[in-house]
Protein backbone atom coordinates (compact mmCIF):
# COMPACT_ATOMS: atom_id res chain seq x y z
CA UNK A 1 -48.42 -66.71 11.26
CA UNK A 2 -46.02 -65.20 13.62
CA UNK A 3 -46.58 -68.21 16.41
CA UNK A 4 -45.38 -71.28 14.89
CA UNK A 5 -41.95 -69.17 14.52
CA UNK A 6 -41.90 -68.11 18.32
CA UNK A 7 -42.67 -71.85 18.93
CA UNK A 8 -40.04 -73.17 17.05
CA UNK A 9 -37.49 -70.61 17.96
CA UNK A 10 -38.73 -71.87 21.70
CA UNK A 11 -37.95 -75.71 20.81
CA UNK A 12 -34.60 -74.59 19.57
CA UNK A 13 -33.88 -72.68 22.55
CA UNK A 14 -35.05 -74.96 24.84
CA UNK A 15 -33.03 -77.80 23.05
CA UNK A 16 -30.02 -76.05 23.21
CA UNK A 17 -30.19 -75.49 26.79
CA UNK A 18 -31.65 -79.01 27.96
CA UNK A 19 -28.46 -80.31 25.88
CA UNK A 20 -25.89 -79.13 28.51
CA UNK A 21 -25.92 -79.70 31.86
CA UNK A 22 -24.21 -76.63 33.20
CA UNK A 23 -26.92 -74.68 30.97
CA UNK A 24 -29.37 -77.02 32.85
CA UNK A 25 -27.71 -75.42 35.86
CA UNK A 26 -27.28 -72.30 34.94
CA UNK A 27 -30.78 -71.30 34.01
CA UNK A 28 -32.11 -72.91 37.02
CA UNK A 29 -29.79 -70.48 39.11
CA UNK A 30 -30.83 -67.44 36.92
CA UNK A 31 -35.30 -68.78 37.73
CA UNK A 32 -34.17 -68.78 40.94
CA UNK A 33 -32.92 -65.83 41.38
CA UNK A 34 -35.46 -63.96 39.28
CA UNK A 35 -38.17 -65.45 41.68
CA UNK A 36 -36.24 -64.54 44.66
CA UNK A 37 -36.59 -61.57 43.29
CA UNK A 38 -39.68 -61.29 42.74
CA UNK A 39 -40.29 -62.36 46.11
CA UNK A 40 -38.97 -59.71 47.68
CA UNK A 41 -41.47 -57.08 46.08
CA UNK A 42 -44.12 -58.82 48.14
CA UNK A 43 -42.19 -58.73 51.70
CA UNK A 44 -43.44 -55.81 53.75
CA UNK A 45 -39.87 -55.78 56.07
CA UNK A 46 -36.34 -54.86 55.55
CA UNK A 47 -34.13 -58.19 56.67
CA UNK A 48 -36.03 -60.52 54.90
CA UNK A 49 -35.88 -58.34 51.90
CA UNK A 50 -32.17 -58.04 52.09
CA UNK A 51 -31.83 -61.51 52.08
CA UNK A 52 -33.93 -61.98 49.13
CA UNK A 53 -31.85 -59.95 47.36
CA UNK A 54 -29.01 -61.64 48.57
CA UNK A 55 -30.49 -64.95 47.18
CA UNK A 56 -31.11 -63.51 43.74
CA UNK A 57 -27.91 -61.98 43.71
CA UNK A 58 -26.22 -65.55 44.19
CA UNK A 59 -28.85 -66.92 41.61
CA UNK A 60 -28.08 -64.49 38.78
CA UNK A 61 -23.71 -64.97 39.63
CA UNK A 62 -24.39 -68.65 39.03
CA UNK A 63 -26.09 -67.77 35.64
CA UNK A 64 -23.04 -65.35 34.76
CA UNK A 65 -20.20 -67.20 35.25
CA UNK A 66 -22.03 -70.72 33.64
CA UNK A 67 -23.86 -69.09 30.72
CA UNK A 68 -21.52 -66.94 30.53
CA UNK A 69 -22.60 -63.64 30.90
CA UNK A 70 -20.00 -60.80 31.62
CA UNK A 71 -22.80 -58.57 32.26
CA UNK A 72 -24.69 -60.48 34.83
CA UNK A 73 -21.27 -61.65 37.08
CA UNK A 74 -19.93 -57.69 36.68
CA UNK A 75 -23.27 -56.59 38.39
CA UNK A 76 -23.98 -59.48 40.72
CA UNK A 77 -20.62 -59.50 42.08
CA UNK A 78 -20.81 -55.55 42.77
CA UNK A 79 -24.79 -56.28 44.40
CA UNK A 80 -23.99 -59.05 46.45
CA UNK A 81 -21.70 -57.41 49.16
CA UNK A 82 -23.98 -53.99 49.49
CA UNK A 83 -26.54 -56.51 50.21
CA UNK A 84 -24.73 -58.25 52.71
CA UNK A 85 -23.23 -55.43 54.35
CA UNK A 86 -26.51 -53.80 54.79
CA UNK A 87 -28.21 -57.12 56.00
CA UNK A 88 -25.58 -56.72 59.01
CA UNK A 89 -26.45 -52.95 59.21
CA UNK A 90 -30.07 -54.30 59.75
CA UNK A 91 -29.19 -56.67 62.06
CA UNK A 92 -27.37 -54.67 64.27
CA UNK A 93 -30.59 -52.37 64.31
C-alpha cells in the first residue's frame, strides 16, 4: 500500500526537477559531490583524500546556491578553504 505513494511522490519529484534546468544542474552537482564523497572513504592516503573532499565540497556549493539551500552554501563555503589549506599543508609535507 505504502509503495505506489513513494512512487508517485518519486514521479513528482523527479518531474519537478527534470522541469528546470538549473535543478537539472544543481542535483547533478549535489550526486557529484556526494560520490566524491563517498570516494574518499575508500582512499587509503591523505592528498588524494583532501582533494576529494575538495571536489564534494565544490559539488554540494553548486547545489546550495542553485537549489537554493542556505544550509548547504553556509557549510560548503566554511569546508572548502580548511580543505584547501590543508591540501597545501600536505603538500608541503
Amino acid at each position: 500500500m505504502l509503495w505506489p505513494q513513494i512512487a508517485s511522490l518519486a514521479s513528482e519529484q523527479l518531474s519537478e526537477i527534470l522541469a528546470s534546468p538549473v535543478q537539472i544542474v544543481a542535483y547533478l552537482g549535489a550526486a557529484l559531490g556526494a560520490l566524491l564523497v563517498l570516494a574518499g572513504a575508500f582512499v587509503k592516503t591523505m592528498i588524494p583524500l583532501r582533494w576529494l573532499t575538495v571536489g564534494g565540497n565544490i559539488g554540494f556549493l553548486v547545489f546550495g546556491v542553485l537549489h537554493p539551500s542556505l544550509t548547504t552554501v553556509l557549510v560548503s563555503a566554511l569546508l572548502l578553504p580548511i580543505n584547501l589549506y590543508r591540501v597545501q599543508q600536505m603538500t608541503r609535507l
